[in-house]
Protein backbone atom coordinates (compact mmCIF):
# COMPACT_ATOMS: atom_id res chain seq x y z
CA UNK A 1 57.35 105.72 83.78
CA UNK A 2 58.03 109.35 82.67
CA UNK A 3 58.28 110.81 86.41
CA UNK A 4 60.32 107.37 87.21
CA UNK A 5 62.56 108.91 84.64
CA UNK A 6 62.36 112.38 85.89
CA UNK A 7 63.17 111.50 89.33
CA UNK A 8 66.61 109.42 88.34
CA UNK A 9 67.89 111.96 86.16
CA UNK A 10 67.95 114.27 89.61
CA UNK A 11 69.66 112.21 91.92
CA UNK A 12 72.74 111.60 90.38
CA UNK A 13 74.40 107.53 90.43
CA UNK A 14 74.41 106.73 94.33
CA UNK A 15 71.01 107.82 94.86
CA UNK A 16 70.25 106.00 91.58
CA UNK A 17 71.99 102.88 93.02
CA UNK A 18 70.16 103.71 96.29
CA UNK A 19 66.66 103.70 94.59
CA UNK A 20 67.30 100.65 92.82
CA UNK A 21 68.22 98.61 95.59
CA UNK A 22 65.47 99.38 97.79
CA UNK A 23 63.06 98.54 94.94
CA UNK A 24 65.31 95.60 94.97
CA UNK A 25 64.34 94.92 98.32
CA UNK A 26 60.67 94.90 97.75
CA UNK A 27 61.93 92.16 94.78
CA UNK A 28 61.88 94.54 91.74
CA UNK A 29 65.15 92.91 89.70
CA UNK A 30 63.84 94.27 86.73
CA UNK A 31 64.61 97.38 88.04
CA UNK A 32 67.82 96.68 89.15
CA UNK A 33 68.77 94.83 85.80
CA UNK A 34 67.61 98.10 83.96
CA UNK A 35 69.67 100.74 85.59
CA UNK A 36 72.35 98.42 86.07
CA UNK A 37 72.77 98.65 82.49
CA UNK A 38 71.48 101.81 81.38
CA UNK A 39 74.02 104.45 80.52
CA UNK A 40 73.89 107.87 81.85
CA UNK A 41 73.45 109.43 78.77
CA UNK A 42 70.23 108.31 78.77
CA UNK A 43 69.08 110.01 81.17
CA UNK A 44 70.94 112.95 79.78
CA UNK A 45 70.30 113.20 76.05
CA UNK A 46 71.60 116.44 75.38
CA UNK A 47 75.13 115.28 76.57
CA UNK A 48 75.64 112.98 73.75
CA UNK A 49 74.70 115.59 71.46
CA UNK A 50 76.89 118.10 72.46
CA UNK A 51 80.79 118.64 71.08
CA UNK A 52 83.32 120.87 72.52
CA UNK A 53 83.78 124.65 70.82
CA UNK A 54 87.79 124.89 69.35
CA UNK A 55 88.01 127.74 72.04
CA UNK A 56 87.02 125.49 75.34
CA UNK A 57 89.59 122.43 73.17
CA UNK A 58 92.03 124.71 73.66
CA UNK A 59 91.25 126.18 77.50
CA UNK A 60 91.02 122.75 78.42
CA UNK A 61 94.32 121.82 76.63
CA UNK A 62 93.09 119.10 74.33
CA UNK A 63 94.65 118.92 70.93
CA UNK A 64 92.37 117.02 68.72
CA UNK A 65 88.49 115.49 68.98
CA UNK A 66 86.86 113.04 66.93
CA UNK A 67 84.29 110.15 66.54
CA UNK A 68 84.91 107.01 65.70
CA UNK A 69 82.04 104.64 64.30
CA UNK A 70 82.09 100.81 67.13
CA UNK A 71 79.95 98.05 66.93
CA UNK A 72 77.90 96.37 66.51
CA UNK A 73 75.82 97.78 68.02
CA UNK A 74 76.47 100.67 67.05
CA UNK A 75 77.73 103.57 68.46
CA UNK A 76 79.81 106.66 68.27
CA UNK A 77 82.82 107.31 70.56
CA UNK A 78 84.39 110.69 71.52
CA UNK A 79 88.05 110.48 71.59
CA UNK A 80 89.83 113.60 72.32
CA UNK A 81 94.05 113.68 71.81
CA UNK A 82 96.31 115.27 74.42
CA UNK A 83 99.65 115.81 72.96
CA UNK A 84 103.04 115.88 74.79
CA UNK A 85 104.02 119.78 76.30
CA UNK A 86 107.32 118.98 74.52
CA UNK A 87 108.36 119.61 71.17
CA UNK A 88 109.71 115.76 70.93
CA UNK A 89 108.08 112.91 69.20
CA UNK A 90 105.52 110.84 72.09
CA UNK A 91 107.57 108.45 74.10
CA UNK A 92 104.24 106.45 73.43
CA UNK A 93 100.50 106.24 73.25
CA UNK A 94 98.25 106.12 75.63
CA UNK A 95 94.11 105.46 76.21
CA UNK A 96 92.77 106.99 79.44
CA UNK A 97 89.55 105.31 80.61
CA UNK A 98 86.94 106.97 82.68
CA UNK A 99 84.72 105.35 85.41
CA UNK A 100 81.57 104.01 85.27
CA UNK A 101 79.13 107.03 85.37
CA UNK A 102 82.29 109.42 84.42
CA UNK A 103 83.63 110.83 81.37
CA UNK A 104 86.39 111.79 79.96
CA UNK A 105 86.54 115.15 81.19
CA UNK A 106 86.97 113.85 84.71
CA UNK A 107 90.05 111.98 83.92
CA UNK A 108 91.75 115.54 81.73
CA UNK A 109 94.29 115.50 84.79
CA UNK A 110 95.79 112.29 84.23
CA UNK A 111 96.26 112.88 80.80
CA UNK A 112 97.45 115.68 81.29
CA UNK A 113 100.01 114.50 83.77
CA UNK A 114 100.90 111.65 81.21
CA UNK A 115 101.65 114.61 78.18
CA UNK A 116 103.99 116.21 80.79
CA UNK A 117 105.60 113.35 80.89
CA UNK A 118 105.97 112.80 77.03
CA UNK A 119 103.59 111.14 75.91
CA UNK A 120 100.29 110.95 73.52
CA UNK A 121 97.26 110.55 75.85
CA UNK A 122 93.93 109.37 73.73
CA UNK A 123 90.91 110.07 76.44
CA UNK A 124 87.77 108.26 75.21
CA UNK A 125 84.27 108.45 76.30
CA UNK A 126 82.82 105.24 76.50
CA UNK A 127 79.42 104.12 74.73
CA UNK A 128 76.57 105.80 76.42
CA UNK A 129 79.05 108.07 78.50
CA UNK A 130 80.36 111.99 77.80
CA UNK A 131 80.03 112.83 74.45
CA UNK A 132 79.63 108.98 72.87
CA UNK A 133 76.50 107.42 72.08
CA UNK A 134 75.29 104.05 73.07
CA UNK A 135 71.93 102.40 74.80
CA UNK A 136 73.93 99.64 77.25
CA UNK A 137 76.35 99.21 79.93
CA UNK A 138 78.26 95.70 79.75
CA UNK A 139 81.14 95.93 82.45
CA UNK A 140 83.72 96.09 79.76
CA UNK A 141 82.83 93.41 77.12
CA UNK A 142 81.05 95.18 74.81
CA UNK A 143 83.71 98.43 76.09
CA UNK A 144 86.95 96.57 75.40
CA UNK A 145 85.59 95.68 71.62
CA UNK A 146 84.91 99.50 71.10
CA UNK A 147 87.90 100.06 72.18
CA UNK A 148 89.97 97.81 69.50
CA UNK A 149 88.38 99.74 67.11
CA UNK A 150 89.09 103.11 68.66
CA UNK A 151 92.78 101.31 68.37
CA UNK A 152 92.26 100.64 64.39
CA UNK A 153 91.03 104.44 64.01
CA UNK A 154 94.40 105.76 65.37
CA UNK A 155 96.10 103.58 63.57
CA UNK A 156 94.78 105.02 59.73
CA UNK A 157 95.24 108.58 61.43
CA UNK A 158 98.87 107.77 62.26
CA UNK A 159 97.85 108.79 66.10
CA UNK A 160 99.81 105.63 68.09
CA UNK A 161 103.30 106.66 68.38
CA UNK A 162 106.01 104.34 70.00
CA UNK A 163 103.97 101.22 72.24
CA UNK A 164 100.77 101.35 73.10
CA UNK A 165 99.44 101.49 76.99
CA UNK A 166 95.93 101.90 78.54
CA UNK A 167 95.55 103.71 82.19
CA UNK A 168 91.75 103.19 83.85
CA UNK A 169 90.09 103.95 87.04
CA UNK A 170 87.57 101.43 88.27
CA UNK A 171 85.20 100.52 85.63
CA UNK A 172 87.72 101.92 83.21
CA UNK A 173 90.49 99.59 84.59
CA UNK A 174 88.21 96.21 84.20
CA UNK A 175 88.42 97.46 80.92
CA UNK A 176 91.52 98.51 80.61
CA UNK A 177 92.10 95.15 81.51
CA UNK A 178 89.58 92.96 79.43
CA UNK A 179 90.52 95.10 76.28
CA UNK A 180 94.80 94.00 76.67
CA UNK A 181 93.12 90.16 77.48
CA UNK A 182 91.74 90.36 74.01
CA UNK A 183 94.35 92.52 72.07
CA UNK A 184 97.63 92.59 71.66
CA UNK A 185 98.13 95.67 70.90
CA UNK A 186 98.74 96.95 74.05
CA UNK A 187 101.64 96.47 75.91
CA UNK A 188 101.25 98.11 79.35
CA UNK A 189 98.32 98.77 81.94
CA UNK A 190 97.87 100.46 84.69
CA UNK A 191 94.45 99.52 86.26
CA UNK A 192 93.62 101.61 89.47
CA UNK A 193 90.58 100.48 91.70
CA UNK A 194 89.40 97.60 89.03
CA UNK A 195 86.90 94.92 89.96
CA UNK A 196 87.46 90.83 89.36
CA UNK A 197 83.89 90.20 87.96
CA UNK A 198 80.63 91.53 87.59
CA UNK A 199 78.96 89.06 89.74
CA UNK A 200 81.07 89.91 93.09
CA UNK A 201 81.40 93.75 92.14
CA UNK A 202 77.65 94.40 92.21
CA UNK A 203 76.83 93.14 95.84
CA UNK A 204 79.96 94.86 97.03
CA UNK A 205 78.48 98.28 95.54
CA UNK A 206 75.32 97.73 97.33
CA UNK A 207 77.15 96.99 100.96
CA UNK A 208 78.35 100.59 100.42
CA UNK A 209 76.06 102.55 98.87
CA UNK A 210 72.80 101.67 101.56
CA UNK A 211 75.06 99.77 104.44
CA UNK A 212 72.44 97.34 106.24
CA UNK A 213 70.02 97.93 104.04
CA UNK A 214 71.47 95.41 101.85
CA UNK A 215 70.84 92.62 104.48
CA UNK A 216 67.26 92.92 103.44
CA UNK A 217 68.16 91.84 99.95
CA UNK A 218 68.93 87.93 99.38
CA UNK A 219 71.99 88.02 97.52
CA UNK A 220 69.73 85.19 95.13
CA UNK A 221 67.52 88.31 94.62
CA UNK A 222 70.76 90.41 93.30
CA UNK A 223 72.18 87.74 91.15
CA UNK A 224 68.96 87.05 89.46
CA UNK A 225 68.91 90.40 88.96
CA UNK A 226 72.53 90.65 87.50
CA UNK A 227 70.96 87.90 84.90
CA UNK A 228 68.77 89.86 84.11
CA UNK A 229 71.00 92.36 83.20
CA UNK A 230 72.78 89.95 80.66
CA UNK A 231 69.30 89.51 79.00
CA UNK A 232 68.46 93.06 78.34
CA UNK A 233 71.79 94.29 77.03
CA UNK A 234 72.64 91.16 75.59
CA UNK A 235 75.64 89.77 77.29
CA UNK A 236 76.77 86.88 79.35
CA UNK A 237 77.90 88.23 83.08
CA UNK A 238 79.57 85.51 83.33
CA UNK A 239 82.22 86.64 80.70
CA UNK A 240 82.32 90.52 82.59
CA UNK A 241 85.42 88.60 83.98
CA UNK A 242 88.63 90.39 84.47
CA UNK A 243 90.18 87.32 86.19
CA UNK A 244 90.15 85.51 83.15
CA UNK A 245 91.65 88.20 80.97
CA UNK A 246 94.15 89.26 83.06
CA UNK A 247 95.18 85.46 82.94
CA UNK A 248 95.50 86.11 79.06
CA UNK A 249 97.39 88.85 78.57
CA UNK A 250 101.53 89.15 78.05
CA UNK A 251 100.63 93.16 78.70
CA UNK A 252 102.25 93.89 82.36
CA UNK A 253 99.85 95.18 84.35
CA UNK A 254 100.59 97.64 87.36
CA UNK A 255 97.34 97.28 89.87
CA UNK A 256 96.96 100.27 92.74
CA UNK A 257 94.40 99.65 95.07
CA UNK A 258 92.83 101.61 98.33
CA UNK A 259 92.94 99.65 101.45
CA UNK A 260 89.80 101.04 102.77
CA UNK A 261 87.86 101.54 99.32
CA UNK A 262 84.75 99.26 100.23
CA UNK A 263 83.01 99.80 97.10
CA UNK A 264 85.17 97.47 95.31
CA UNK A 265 87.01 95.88 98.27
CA UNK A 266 90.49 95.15 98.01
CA UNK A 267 89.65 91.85 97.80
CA UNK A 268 89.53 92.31 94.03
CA UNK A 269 92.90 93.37 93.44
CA UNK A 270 94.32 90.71 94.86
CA UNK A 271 92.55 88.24 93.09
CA UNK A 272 93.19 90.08 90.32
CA UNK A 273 97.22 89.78 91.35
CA UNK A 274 97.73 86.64 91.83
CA UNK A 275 95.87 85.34 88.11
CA UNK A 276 98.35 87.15 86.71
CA UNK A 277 101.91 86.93 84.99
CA UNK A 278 104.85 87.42 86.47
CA UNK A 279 105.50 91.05 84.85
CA UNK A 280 102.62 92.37 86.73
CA UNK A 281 102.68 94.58 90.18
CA UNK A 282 100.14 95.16 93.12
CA UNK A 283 99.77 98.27 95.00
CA UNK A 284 97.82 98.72 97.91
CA UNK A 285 97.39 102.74 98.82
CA UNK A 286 96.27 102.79 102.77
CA UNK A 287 94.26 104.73 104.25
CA UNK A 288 92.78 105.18 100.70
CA UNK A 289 88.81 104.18 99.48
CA UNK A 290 87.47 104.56 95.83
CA UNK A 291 86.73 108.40 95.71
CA UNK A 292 89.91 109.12 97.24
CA UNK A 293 92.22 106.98 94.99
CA UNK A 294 91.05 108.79 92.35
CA UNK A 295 91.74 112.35 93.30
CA UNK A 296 94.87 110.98 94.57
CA UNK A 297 96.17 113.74 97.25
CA UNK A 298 99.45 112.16 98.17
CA UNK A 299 100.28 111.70 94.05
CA UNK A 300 101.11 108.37 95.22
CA UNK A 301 99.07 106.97 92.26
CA UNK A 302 101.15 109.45 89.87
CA UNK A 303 104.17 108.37 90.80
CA UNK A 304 103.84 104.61 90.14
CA UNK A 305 101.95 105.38 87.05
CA UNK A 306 104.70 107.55 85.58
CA UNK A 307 107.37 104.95 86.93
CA UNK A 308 105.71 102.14 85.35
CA UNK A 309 104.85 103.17 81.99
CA UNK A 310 108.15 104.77 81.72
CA UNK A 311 109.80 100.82 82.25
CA UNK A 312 107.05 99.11 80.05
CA UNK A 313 106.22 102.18 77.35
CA UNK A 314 109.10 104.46 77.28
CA UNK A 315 112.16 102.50 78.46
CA UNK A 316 111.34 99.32 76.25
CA UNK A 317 110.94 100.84 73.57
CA UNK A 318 114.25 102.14 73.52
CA UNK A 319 115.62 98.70 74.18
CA UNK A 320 113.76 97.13 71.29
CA UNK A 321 115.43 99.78 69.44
């Protein structure tokens, strides 16, 4: 067990995926179930441990880092503050979600571009990623109920200025999602790359990460092992559903999707579209896959971000006024 251990923390999360779906193959979906929901800061334990020095806060441009106490289970969260490059008060507030296997870190361009533009960006490390703690992965149930108490914690520290919005990438836009499906609180998303549900997302991953490999694995065999899953972190799959809380929300949601991102196939975002009200928007990116959309060379993915939190943040705010 120890050199199984050993062995995943060295190749990184597509070789892990890799590894686990060929012992998938040979009908291991207790193996599957187990990485599928183990966090990467377990195989990491000095990450969740570690805090950021006052002199890298400020290289790096972040204002303010703190923990805030989730659960159950419990768990501690990193949330770091970027504040706006002007001297004005935030046009608004908000959360920047990671992907899964990410961290906040990764995502310190976006909320950067987001202060430039005026507003309070909150990036958060989700449980068992970056700096938080946390022993499960749930494909944003558990994740979205974190992150309503993240919401309360900014609340005491007077930290949400103006409306609240959420901006995620992939894992972190299911999320982003799930968490406005069961909170009212926020009032804009911008979900780039998300998936519908768990159950379709998790063969898609495979297709990609060990392409005809996978048609040595029954899809039976994967959703058994997707149950699984549910069992050892304690959660229903069936509710890792973004249709259904896209369906829920009054939030408008702005969706950008690649064309060619077969990871999470496009597929998604349209479904994802067309459950939802009418205030929401779909954006396909071509020529674009997963990795790509989230460097985002052509700023493409800027632009409509800036555009539509400005209209759904910014802009209404002022009309409420």
């Amino acid at each position: 067990m120890q050199q199984n251990r050993k062995a995943l923390k060295q190749c990184g999360p597509i070789g892990i995926f890799a590894a686990m779906m060929v012992g998938c193959s040979l009908g291991c979906s207790s193996f599957l179930s187990q990485v599928m929901t183990t966090p990467p800061n377990r195989f990491n334990p000095f990450s969740r441990a570690a805090t950021t020095a006052p002199a890298a806060r400020q290289v790096l441009g972040i204002d303010q880092q703190f923990t805030v106490a989730v659960g159950p289970p419990e768990a501690s969260l990193s949330v770091s503050i970027v504040e706006p490059s002007s001297q004005q008060p935030p046009r608004g507030t908000l959360l920047v979600l990671h992907g899964i296997w990410g961290r906040s870190l990764w995502m310190l361009g976006t909320a950067q571009m987001l202060a430039e533009e005026g507003y309070r960006a909150v990036l958060v490390d989700l449980r068992g990623h970056g700096k938080s703690t946390g022993e499960k992965v749930t494909y944003g149930i558990q994740e979205s109920l974190d992150l309503s108490q993240v919401i309360d914690e900014l609340e005491d520290r007077n930290l949400i200025s103006g409306r609240l919005g959420v901006y995620g990438i992939s894992f972190g836009a299911a999320t982003s999602i799930q968490l406005a499906g069961r909170d009212e609180r926020i009032e804009a998303v911008v979900a780039v790359a998300p998936f519908s549900t768990m159950r379709d997302v998790v063969p898609d991953y495979s297709r990609t990460v060990l392409p005809g490999i996978e048609r040595l694995i029954p899809n039976e065999t994967i959703q058994n092992a997707v149950n699984q899953a549910g069992q050892r972190a304690d959660f229903d799959p069936d509710m890792a559903d973004t249709i259904s809380a896209i369906s829920q929300t009054d939030a408008p949601v702005l969706i950008v999707h690649g064309t060619d991102d077969w990871m999470v196939p496009p597929y998604h975002a349209l479904r994802l579209y067309e459950a939802a009200k009418g205030q929401s928007r779909l954006v396909f990116i071509p020529r674009t896959g997963h990795v790509k959309i989230w460097f985002d060379p052509t700023q493409e993915v800027a632009e409509e971000t800036r555009d539509w939190f400005d209209e759904w943040i910014a802009d209404a705010a002022r009309a409420s006024d």
